[in-house]
PDB file of N, CA and C in Angstrom:
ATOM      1  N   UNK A   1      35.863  -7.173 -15.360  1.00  0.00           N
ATOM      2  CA  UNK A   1      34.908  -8.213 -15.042  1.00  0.00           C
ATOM      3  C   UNK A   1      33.811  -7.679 -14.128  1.00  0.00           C
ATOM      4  N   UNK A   2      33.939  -6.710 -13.395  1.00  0.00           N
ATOM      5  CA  UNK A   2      33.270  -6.429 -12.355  1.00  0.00           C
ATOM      6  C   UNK A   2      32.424  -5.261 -12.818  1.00  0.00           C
ATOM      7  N   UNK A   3      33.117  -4.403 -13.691  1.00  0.00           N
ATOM      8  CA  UNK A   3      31.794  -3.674 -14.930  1.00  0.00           C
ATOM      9  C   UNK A   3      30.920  -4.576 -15.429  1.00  0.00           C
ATOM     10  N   UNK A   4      31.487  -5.699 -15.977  1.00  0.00           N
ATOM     11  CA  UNK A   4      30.419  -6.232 -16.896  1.00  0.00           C
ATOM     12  C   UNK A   4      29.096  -6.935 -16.310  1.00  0.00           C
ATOM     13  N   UNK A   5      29.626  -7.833 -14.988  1.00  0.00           N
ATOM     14  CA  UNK A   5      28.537  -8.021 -13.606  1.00  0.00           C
ATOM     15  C   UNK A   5      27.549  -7.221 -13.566  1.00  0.00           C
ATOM     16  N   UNK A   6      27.962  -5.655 -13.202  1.00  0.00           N
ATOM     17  CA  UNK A   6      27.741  -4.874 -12.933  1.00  0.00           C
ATOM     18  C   UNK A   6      26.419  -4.068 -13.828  1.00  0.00           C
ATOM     19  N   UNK A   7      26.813  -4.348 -15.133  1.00  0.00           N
ATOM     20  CA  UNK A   7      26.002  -3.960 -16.169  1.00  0.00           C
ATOM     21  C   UNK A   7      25.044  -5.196 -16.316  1.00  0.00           C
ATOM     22  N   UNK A   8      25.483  -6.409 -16.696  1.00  0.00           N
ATOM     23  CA  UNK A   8      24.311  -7.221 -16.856  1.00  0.00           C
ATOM     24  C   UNK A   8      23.160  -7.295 -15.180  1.00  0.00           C
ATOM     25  N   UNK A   9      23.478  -6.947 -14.862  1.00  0.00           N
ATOM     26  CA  UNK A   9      22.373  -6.483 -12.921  1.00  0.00           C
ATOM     27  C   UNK A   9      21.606  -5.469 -13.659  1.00  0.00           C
ATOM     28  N   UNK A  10      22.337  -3.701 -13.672  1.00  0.00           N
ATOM     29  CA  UNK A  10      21.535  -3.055 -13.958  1.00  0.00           C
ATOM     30  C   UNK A  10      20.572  -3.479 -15.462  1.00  0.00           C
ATOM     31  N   UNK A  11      21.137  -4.493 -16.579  1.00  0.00           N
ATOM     32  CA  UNK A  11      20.508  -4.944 -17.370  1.00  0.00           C
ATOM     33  C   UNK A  11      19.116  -5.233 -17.035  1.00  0.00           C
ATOM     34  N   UNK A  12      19.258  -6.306 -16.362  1.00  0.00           N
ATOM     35  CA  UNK A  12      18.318  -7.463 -15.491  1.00  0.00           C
ATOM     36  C   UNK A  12      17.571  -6.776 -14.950  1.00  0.00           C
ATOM     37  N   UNK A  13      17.460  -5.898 -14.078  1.00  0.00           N
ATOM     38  CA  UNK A  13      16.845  -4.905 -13.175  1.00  0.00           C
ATOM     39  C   UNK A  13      15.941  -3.940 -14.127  1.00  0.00           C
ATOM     40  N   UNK A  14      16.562  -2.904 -15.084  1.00  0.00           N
ATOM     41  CA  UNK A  14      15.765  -2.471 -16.104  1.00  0.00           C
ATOM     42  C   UNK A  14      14.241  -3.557 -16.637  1.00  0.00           C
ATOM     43  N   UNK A  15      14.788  -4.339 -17.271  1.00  0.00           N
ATOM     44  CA  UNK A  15      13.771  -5.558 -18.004  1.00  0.00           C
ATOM     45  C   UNK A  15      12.949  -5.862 -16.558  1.00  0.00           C
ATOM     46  N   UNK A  16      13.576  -5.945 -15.426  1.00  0.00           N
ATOM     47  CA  UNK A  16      12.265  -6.182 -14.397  1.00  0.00           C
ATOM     48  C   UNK A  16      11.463  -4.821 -14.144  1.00  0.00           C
ATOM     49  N   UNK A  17      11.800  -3.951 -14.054  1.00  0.00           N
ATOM     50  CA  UNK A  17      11.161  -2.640 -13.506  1.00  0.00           C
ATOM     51  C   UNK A  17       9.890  -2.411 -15.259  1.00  0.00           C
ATOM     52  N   UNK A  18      10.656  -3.025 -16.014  1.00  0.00           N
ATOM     53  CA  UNK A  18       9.830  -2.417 -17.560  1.00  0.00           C
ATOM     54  C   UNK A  18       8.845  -3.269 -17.447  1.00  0.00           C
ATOM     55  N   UNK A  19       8.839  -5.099 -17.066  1.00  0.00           N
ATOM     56  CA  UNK A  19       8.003  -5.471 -16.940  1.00  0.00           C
ATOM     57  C   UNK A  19       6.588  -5.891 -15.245  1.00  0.00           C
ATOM     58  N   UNK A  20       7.208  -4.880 -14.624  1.00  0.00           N
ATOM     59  CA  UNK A  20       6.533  -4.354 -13.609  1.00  0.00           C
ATOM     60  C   UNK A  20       5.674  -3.401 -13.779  1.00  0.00           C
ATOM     61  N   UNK A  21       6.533  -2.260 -14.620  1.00  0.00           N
ATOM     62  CA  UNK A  21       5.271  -1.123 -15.486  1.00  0.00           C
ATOM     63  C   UNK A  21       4.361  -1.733 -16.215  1.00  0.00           C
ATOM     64  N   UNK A  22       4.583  -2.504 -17.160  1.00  0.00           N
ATOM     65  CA  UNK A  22       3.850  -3.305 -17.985  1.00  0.00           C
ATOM     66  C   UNK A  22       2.745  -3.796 -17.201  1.00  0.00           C
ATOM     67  N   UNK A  23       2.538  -4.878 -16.505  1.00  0.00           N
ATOM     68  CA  UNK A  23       2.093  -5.488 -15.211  1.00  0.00           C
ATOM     69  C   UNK A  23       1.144  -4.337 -14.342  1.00  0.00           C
ATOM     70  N   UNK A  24       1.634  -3.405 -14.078  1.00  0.00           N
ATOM     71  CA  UNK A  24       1.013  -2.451 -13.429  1.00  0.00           C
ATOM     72  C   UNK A  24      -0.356  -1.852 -14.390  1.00  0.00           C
ATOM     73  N   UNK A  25       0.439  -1.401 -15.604  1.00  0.00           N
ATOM     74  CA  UNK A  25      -0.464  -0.738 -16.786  1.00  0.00           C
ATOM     75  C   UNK A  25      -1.654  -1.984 -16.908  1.00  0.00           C
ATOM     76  N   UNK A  26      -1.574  -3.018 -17.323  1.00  0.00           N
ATOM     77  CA  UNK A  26      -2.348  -4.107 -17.548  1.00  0.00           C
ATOM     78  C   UNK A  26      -3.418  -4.506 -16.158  1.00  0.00           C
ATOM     79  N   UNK A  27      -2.741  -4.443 -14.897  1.00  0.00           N
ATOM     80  CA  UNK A  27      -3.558  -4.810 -14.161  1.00  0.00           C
ATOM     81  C   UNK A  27      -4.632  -3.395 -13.819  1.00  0.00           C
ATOM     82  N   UNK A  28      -4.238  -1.767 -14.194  1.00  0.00           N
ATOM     83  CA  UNK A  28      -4.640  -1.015 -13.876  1.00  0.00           C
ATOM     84  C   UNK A  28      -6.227  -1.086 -14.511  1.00  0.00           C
ATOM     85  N   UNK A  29      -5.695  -1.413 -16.077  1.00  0.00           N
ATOM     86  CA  UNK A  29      -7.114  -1.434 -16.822  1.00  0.00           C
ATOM     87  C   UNK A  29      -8.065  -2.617 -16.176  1.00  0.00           C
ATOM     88  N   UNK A  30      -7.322  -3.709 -16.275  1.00  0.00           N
ATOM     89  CA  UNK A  30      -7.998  -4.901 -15.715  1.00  0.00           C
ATOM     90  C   UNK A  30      -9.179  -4.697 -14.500  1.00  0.00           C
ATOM     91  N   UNK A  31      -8.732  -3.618 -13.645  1.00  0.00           N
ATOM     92  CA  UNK A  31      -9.449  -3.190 -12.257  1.00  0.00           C
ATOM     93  C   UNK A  31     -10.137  -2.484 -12.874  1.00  0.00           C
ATOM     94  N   UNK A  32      -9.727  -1.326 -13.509  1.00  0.00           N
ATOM     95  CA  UNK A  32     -11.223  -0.519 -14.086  1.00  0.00           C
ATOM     96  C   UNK A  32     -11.993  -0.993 -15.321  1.00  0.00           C
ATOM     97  N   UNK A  33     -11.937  -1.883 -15.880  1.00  0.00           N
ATOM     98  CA  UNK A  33     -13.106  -2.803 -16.288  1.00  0.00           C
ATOM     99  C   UNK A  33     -13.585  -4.063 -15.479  1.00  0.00           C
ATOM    100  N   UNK A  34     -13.371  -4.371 -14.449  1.00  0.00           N
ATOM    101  CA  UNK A  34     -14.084  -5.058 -13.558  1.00  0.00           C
ATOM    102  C   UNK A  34     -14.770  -3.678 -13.091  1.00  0.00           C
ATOM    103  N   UNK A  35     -14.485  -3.030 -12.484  1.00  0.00           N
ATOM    104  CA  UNK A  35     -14.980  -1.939 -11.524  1.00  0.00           C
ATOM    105  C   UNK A  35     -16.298  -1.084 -12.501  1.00  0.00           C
ATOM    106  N   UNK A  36     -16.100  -1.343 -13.719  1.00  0.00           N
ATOM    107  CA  UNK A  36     -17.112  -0.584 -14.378  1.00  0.00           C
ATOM    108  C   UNK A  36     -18.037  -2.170 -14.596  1.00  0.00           C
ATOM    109  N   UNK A  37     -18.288  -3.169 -14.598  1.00  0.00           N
ATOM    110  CA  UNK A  37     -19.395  -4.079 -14.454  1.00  0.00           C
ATOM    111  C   UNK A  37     -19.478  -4.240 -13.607  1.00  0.00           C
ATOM    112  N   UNK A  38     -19.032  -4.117 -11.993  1.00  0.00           N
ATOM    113  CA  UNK A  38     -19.396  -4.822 -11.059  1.00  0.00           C
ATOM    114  C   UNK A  38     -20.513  -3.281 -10.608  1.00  0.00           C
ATOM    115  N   UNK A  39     -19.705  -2.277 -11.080  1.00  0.00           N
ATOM    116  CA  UNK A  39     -20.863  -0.599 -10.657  1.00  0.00           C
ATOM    117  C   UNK A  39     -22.060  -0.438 -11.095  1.00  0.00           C
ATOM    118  N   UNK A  40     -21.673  -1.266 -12.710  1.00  0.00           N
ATOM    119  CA  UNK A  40     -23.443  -1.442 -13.414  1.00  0.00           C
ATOM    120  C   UNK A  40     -24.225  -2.287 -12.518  1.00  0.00           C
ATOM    121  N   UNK A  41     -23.774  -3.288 -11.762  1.00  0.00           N
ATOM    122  CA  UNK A  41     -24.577  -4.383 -11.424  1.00  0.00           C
ATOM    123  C   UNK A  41     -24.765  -4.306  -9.976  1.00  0.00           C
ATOM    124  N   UNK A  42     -23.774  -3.426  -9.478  1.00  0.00           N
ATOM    125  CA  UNK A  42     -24.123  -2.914  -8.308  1.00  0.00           C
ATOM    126  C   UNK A  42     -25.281  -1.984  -7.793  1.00  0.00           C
ATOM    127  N   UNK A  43     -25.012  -1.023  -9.149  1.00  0.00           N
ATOM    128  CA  UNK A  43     -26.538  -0.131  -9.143  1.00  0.00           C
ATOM    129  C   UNK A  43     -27.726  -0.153  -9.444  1.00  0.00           C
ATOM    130  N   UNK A  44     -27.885  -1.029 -10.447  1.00  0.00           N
ATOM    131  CA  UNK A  44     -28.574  -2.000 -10.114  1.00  0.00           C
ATOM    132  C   UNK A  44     -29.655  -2.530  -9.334  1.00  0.00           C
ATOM    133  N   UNK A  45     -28.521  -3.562  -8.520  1.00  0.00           N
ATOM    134  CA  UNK A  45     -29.291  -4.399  -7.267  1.00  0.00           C
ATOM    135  C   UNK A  45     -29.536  -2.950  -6.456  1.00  0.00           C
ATOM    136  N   UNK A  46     -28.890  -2.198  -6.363  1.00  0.00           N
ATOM    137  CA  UNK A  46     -29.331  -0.970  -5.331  1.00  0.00           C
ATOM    138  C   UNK A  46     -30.523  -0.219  -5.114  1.00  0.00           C
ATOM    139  N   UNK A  47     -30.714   0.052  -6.691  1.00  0.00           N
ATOM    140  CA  UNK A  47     -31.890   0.536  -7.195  1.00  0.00           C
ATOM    141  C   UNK A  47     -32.956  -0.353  -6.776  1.00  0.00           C
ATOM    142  N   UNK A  48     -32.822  -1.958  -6.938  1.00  0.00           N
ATOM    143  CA  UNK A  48     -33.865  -3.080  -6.703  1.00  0.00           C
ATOM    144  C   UNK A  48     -34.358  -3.284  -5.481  1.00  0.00           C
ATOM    145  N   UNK A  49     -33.066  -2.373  -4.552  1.00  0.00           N
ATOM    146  CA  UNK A  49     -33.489  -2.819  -3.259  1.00  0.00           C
ATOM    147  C   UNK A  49     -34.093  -1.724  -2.348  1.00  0.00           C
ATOM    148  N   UNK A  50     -33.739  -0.254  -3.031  1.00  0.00           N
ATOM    149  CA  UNK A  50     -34.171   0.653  -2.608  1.00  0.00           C
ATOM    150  C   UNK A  50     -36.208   0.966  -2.929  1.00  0.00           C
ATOM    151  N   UNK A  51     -36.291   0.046  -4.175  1.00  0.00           N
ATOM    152  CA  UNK A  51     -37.580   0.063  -3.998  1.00  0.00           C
ATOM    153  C   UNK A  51     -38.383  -0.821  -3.678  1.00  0.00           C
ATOM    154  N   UNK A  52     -37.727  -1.899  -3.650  1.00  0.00           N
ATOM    155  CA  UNK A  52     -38.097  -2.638  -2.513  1.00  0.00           C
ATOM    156  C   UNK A  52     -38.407  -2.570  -1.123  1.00  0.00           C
ATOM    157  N   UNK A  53     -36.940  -1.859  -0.683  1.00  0.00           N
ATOM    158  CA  UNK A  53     -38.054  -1.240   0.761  1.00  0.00           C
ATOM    159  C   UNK A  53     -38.526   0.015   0.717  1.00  0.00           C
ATOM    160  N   UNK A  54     -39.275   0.876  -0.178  1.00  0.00           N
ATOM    161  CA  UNK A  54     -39.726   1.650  -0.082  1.00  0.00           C
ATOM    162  C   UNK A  54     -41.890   1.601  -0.338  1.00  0.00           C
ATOM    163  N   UNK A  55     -41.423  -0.209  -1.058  1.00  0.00           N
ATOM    164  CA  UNK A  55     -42.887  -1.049  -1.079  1.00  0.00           C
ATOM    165  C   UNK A  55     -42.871  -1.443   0.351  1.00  0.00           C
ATOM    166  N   UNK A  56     -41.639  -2.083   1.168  1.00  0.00           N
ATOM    167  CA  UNK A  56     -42.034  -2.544   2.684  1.00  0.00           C
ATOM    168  C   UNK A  56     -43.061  -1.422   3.018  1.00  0.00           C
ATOM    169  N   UNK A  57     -41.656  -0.431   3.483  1.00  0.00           N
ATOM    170  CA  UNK A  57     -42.523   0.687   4.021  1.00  0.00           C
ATOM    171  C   UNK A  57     -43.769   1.133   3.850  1.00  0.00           C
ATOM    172  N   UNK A  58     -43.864   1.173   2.797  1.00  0.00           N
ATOM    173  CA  UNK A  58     -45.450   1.525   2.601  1.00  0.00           C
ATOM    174  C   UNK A  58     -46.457   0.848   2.783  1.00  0.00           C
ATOM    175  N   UNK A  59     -46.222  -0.627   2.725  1.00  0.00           N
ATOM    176  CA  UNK A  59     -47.027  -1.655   3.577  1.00  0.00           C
ATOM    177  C   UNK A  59     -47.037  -1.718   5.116  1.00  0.00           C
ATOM    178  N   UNK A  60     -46.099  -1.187   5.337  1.00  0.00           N
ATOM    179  CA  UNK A  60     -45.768  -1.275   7.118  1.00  0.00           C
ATOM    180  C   UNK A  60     -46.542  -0.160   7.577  1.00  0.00           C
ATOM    181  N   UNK A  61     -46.204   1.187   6.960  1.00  0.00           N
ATOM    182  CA  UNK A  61     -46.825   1.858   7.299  1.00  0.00           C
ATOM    183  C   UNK A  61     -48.486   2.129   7.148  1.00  0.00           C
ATOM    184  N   UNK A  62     -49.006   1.023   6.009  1.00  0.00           N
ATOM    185  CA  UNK A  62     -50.662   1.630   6.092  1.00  0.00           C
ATOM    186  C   UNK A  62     -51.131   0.591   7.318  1.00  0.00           C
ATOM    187  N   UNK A  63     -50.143  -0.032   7.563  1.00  0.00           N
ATOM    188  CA  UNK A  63     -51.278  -0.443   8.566  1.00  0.00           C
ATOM    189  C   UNK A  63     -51.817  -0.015  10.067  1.00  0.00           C
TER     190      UNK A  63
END
């Protein structure tokens, strides 16, 4: 009786650890396709803002 306990645990435990990998694999991609639109849109606004103040500046400075 105490094998069979014993086995349906490590059962149970397997199926959690498989669907933890699973979970892991899925959320891994999940992050690197957020992370690849939020980088497009990050660079972007970066770009928008870098020449943006590079128009300040040049107004600040002719005067």
């Amino acid at each position: 009786m105490k094998e069979q306990l014993i086995a349906r645990w490590d059962a149970f435990l397997d199926k959690m650890r498989a669907r933890f990998n699973e979970s892991l694999t899925y959320g891994e991609q999940a992050v690197l396709d957020a992370l690849d639109e939020t980088t497009m849109i990050t660079m972007a606004h970066t770009a928008y803002c870098r020449a943006h103040a590079r128009r300040c500046m040049t107004i600040w400075y002719k005067k």
